[in-house]
PDB file of N, CA and C in Angstrom:
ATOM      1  N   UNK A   1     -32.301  42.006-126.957  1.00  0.00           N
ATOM      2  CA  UNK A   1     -32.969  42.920-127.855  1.00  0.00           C
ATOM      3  C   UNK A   1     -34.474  42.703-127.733  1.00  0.00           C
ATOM      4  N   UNK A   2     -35.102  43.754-127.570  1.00  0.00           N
ATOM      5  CA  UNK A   2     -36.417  43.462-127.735  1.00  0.00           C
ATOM      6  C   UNK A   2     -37.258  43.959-129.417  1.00  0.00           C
ATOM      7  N   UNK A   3     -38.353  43.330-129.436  1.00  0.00           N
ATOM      8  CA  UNK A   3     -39.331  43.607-130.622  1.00  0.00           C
ATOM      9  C   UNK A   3     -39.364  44.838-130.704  1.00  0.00           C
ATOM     10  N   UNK A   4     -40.099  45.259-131.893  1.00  0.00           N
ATOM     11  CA  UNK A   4     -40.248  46.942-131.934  1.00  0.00           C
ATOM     12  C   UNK A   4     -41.457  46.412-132.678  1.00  0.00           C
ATOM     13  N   UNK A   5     -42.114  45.777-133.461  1.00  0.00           N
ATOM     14  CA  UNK A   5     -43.077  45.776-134.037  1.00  0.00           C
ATOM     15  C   UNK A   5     -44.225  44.601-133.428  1.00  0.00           C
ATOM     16  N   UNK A   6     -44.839  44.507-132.871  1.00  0.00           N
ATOM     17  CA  UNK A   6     -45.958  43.503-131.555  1.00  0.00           C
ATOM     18  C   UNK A   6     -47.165  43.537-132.295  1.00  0.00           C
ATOM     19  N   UNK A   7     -47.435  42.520-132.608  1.00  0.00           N
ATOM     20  CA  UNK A   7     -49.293  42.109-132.982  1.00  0.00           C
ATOM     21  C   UNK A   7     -49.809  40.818-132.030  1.00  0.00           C
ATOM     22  N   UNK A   8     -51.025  40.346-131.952  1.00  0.00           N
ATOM     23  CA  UNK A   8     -51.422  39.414-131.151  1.00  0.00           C
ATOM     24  C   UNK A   8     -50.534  38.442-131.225  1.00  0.00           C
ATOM     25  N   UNK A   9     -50.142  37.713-133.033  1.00  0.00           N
ATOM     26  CA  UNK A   9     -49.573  36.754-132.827  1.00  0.00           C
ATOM     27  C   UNK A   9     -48.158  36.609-133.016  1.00  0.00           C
ATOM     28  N   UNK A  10     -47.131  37.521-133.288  1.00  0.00           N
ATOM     29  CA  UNK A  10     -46.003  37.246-133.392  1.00  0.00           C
ATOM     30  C   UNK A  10     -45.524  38.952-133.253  1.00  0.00           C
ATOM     31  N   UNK A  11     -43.934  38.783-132.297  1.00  0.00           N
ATOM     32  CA  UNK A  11     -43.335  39.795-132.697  1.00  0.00           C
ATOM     33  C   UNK A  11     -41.865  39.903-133.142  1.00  0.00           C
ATOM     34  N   UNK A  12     -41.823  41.045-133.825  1.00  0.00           N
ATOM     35  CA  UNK A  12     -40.211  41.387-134.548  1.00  0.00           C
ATOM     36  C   UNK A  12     -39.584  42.032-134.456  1.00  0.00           C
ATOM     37  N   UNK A  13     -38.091  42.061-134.306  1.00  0.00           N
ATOM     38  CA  UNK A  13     -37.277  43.324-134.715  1.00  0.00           C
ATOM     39  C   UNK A  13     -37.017  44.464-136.047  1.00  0.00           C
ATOM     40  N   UNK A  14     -37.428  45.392-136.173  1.00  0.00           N
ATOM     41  CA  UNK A  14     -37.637  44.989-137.649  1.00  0.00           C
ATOM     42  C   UNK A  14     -36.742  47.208-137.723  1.00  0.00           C
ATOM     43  N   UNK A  15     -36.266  47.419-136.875  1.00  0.00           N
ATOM     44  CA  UNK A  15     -35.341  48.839-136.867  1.00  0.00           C
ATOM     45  C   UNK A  15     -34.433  48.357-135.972  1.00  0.00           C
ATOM     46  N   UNK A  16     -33.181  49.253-137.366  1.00  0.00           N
ATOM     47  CA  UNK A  16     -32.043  48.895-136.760  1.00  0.00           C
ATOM     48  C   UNK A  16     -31.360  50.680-136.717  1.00  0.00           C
ATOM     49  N   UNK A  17     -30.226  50.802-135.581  1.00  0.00           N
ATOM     50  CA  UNK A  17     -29.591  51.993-135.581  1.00  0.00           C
ATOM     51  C   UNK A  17     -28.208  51.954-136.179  1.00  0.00           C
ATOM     52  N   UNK A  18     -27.707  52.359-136.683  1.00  0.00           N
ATOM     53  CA  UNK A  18     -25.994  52.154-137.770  1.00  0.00           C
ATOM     54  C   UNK A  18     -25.225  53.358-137.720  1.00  0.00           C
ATOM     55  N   UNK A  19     -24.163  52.955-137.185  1.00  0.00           N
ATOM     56  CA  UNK A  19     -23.203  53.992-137.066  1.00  0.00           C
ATOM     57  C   UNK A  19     -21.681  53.724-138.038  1.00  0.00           C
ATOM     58  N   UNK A  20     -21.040  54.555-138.686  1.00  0.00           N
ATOM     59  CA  UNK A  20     -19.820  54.514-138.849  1.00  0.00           C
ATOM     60  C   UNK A  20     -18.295  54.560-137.969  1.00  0.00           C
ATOM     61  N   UNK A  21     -18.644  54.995-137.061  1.00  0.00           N
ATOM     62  CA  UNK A  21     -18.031  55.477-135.675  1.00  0.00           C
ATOM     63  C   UNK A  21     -17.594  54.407-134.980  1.00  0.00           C
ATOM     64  N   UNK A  22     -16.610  54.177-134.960  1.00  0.00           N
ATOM     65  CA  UNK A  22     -16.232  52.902-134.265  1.00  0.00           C
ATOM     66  C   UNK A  22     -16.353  52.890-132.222  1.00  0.00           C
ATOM     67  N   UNK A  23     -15.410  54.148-131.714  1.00  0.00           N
ATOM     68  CA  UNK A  23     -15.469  54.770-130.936  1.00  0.00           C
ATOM     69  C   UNK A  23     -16.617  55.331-129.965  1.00  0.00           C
ATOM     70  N   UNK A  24     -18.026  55.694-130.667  1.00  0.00           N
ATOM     71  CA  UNK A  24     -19.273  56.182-130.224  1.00  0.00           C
ATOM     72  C   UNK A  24     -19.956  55.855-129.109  1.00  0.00           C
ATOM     73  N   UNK A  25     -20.111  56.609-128.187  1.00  0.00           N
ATOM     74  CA  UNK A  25     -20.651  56.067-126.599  1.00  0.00           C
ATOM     75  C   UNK A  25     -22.557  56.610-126.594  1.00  0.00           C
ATOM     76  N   UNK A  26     -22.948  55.142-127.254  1.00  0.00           N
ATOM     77  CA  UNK A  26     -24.347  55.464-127.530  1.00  0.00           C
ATOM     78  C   UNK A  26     -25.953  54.684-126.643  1.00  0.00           C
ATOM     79  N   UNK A  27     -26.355  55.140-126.365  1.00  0.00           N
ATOM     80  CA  UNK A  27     -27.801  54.193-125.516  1.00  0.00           C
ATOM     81  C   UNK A  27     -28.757  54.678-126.235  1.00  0.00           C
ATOM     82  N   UNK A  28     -29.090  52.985-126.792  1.00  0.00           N
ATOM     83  CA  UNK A  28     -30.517  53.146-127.616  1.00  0.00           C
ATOM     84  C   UNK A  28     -31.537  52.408-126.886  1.00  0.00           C
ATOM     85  N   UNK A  29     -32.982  52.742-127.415  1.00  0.00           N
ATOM     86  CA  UNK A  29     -33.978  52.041-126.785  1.00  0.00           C
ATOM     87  C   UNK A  29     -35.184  52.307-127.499  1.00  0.00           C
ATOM     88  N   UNK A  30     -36.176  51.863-127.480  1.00  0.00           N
ATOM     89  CA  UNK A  30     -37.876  51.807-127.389  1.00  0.00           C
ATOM     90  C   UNK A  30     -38.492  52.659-126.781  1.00  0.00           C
ATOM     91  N   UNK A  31     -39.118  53.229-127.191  1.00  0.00           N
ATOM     92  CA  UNK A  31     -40.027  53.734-127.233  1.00  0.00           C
ATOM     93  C   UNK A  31     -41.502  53.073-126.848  1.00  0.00           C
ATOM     94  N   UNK A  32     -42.181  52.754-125.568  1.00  0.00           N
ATOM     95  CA  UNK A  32     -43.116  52.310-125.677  1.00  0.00           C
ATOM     96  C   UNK A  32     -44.393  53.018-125.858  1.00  0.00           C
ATOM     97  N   UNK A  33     -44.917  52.361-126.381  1.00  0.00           N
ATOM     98  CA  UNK A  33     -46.555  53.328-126.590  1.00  0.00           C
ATOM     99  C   UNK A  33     -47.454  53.010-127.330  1.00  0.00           C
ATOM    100  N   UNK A  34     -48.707  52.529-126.898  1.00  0.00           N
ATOM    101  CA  UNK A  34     -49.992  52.218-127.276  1.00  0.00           C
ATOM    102  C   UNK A  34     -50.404  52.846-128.995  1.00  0.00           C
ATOM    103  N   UNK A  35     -50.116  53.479-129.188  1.00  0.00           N
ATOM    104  CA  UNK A  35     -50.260  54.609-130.269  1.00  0.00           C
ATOM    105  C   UNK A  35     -50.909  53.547-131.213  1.00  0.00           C
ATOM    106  N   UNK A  36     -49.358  52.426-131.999  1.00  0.00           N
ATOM    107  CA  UNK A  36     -49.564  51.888-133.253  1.00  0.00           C
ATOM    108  C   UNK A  36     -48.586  50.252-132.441  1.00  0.00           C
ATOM    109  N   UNK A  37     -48.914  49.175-133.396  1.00  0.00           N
ATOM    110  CA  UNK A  37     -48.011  47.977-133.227  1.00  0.00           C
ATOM    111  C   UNK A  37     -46.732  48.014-133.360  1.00  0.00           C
ATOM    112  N   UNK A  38     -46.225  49.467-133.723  1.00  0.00           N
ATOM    113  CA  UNK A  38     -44.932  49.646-134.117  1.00  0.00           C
ATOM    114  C   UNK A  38     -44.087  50.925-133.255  1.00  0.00           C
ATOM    115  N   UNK A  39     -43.440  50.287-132.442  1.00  0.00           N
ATOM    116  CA  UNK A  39     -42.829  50.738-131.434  1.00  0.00           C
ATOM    117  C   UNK A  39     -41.637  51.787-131.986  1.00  0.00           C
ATOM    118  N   UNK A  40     -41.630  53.124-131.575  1.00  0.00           N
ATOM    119  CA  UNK A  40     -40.693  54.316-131.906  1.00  0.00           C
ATOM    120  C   UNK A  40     -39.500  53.559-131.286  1.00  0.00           C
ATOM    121  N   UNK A  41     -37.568  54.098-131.989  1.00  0.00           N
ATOM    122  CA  UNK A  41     -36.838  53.950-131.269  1.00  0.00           C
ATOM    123  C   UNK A  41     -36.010  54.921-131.166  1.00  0.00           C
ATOM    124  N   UNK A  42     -34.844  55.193-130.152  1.00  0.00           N
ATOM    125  CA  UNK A  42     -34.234  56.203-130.250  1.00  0.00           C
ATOM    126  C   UNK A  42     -32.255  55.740-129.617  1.00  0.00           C
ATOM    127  N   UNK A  43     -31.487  56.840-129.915  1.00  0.00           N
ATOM    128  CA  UNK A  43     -30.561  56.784-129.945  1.00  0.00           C
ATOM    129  C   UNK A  43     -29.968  58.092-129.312  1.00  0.00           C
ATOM    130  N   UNK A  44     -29.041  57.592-128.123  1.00  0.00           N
ATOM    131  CA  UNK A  44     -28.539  59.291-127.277  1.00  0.00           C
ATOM    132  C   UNK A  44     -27.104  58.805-127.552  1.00  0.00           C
ATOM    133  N   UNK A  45     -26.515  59.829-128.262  1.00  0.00           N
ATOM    134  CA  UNK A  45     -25.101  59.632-128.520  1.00  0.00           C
ATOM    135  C   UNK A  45     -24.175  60.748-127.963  1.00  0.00           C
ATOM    136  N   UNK A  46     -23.379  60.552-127.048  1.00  0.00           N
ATOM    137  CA  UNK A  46     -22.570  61.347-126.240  1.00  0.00           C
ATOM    138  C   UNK A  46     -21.071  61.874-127.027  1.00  0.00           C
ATOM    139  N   UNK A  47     -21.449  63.019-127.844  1.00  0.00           N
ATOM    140  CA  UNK A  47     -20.311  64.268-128.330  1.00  0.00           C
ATOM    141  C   UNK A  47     -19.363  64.443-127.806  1.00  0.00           C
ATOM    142  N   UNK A  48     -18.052  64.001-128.172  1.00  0.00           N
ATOM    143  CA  UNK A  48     -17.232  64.514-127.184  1.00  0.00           C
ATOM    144  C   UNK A  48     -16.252  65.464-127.986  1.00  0.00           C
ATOM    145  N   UNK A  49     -16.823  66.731-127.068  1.00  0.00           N
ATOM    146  CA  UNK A  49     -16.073  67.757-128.057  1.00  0.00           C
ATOM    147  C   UNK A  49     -15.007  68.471-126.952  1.00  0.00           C
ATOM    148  N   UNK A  50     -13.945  69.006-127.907  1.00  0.00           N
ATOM    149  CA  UNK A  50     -13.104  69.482-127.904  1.00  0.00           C
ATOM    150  C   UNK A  50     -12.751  70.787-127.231  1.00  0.00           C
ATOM    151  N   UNK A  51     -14.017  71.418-127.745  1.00  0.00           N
ATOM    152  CA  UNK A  51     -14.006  72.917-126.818  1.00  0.00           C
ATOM    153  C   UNK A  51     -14.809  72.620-125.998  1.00  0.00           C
ATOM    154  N   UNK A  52     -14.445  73.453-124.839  1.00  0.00           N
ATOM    155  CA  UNK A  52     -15.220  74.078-123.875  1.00  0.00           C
ATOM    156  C   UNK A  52     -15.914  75.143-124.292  1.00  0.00           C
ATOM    157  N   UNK A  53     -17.092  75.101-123.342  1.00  0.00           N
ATOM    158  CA  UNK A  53     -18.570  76.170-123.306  1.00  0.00           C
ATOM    159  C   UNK A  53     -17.895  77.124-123.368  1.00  0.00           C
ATOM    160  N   UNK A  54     -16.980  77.398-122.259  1.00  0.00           N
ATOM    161  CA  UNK A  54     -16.480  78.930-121.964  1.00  0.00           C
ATOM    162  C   UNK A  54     -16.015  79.340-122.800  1.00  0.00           C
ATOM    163  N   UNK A  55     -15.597  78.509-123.931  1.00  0.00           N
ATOM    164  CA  UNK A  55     -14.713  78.979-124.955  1.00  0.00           C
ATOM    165  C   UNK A  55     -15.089  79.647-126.091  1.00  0.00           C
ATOM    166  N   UNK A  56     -16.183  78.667-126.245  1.00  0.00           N
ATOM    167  CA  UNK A  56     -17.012  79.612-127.087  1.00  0.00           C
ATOM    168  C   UNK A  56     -17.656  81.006-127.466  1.00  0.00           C
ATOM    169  N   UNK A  57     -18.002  81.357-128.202  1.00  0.00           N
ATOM    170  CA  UNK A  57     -18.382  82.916-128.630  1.00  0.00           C
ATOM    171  C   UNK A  57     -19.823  82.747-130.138  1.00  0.00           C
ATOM    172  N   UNK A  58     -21.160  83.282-129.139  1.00  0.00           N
ATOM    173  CA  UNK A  58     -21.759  83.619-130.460  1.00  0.00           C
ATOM    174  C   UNK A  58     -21.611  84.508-131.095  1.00  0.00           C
ATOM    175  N   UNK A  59     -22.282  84.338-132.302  1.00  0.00           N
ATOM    176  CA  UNK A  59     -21.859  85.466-133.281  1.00  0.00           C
ATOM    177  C   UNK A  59     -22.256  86.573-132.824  1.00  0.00           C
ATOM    178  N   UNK A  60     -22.112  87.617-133.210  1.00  0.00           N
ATOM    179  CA  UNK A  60     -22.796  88.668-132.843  1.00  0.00           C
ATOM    180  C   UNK A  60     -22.740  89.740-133.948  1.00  0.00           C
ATOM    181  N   UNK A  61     -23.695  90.692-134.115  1.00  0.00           N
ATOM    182  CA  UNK A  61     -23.772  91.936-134.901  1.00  0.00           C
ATOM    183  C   UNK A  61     -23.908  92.977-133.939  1.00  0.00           C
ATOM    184  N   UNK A  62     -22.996  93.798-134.458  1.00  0.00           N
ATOM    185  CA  UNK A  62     -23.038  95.518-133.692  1.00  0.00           C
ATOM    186  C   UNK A  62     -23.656  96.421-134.499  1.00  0.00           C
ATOM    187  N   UNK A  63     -24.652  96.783-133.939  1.00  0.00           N
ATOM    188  CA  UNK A  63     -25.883  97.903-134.387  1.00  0.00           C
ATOM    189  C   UNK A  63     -25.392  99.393-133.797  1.00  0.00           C
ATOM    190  N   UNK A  64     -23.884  99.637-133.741  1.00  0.00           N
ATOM    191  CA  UNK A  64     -23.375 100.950-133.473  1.00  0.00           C
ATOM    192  C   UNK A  64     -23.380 101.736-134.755  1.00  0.00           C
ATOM    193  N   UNK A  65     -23.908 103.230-134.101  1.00  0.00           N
ATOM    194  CA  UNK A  65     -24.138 103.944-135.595  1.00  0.00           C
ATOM    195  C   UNK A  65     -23.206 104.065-136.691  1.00  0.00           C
ATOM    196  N   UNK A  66     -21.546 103.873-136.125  1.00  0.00           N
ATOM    197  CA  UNK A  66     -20.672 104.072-137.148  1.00  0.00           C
ATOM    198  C   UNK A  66     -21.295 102.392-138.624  1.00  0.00           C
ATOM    199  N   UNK A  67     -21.424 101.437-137.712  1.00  0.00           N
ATOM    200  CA  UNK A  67     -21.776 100.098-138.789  1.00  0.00           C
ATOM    201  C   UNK A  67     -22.580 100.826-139.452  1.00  0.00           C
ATOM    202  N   UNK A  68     -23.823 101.303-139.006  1.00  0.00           N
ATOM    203  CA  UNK A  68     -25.044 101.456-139.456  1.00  0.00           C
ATOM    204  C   UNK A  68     -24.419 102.489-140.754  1.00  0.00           C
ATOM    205  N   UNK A  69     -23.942 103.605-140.492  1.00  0.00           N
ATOM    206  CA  UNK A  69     -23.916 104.464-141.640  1.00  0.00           C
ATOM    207  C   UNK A  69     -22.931 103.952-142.876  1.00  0.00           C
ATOM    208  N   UNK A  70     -21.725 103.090-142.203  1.00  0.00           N
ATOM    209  CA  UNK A  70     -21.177 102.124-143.437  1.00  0.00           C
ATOM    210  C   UNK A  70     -22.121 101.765-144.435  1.00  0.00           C
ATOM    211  N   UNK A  71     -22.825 100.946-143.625  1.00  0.00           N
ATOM    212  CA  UNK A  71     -23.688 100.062-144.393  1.00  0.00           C
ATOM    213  C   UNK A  71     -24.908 100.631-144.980  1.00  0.00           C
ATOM    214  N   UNK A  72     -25.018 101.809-144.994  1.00  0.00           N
ATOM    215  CA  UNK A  72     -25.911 102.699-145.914  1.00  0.00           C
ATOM    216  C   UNK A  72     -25.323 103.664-146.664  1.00  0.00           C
ATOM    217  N   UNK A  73     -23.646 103.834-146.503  1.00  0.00           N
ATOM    218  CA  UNK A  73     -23.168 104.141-147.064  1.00  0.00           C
ATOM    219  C   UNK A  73     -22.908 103.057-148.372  1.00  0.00           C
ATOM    220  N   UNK A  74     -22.559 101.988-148.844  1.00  0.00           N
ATOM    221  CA  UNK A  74     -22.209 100.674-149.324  1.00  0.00           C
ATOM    222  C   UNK A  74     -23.472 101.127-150.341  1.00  0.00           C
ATOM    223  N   UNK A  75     -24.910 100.599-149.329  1.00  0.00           N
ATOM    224  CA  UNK A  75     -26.204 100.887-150.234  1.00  0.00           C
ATOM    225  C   UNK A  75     -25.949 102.344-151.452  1.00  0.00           C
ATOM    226  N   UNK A  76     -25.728 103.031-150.703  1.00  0.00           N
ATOM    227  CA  UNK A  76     -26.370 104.686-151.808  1.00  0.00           C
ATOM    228  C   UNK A  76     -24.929 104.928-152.805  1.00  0.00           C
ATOM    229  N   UNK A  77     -23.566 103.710-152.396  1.00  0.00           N
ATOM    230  CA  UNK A  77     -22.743 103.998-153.018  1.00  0.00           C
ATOM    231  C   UNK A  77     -22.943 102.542-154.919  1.00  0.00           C
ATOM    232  N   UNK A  78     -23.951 101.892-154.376  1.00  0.00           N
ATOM    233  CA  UNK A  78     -23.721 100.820-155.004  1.00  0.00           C
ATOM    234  C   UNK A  78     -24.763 100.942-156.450  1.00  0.00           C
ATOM    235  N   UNK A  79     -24.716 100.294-157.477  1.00  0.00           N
ATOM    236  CA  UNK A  79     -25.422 100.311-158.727  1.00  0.00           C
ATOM    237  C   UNK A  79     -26.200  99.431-158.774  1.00  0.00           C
ATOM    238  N   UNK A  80     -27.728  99.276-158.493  1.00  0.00           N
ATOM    239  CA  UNK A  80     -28.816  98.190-158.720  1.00  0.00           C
ATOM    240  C   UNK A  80     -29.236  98.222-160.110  1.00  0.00           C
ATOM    241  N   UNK A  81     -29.001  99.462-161.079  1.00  0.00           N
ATOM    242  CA  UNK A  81     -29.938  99.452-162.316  1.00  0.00           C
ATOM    243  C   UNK A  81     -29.531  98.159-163.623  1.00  0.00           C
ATOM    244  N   UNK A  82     -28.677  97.061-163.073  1.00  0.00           N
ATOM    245  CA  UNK A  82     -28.523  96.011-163.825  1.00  0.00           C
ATOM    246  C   UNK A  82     -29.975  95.198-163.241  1.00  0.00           C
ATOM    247  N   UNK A  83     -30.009  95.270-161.756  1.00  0.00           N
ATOM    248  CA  UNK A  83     -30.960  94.223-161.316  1.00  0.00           C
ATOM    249  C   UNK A  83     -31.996  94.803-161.770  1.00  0.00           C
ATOM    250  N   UNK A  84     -32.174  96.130-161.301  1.00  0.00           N
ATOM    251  CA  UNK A  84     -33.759  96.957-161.818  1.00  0.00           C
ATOM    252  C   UNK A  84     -34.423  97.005-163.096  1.00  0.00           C
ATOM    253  N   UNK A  85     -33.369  96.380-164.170  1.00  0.00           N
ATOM    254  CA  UNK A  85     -33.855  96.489-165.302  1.00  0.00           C
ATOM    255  C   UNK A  85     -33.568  95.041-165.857  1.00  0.00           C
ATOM    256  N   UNK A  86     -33.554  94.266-165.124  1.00  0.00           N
ATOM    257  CA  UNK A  86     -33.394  92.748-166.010  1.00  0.00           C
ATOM    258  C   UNK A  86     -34.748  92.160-165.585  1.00  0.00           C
ATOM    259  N   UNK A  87     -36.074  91.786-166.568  1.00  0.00           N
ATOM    260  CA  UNK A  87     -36.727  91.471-167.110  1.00  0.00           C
ATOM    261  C   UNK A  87     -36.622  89.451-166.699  1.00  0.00           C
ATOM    262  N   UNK A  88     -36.130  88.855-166.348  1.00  0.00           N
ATOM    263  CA  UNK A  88     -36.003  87.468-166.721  1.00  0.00           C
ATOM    264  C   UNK A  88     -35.505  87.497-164.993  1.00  0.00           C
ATOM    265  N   UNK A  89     -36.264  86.691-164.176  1.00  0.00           N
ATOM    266  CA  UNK A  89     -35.384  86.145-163.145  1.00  0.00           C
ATOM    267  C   UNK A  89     -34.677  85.066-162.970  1.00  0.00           C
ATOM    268  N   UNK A  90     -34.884  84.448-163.696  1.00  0.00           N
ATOM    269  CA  UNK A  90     -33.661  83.051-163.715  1.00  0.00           C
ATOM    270  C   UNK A  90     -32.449  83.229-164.250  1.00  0.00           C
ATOM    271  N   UNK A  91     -32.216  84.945-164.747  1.00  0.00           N
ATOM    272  CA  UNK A  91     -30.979  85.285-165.093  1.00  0.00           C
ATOM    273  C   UNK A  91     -29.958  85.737-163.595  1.00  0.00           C
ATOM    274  N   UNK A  92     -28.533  85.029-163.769  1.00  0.00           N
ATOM    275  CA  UNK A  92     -27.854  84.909-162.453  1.00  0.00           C
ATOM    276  C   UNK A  92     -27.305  86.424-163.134  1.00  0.00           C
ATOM    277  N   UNK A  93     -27.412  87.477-161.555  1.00  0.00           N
ATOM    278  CA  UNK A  93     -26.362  88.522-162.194  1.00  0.00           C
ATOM    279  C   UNK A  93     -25.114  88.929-161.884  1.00  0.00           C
TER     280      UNK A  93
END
């Protein structure tokens, strides 16, 4: 293990990394750099997930006109004059 914190006359360990994970395939290290006496550290922990890339799907929204007119249909079908007329905003409506 090396120091993370270096002055002329003495140095220390003084950051630690903690996991719950018994299993975890992790490489930590230092950070070196002039900056400050106190050396950055870091931790690369290897995910091992379940799905595949390919498998995945982002979300997506469809901007086809039928959505579009739903959803302005919804609007011009819906009643705001509770919100438009309540006076107090910390009232939940």
């Amino acid at each position: 293990m090396q120091p993370t914190h270096v002055t002329e006359f003495f140095s220390t360990l003084l950051d630690h990394i903690y996991s719950n994970k018994r299993d975890l395939h992790a490489t930590a290290g230092i950070v070196i750099c002039d900056v400050s006496g106190h050396l950055g550290i870091f931790a690369l922990i290897k995910h091992a997930s379940t799905v595949k890339k390919s498998e995945t799907k982002s979300p997506t929204r469809s901007f086809a006109q039928t959505n579009i007119d739903y959803f302005n249909n919804i609007l011009e079908n819906t009643d705001f004059n509770e919100v438009f007329n309540e006076t107090c905003p910390n009232k939940e409506i």
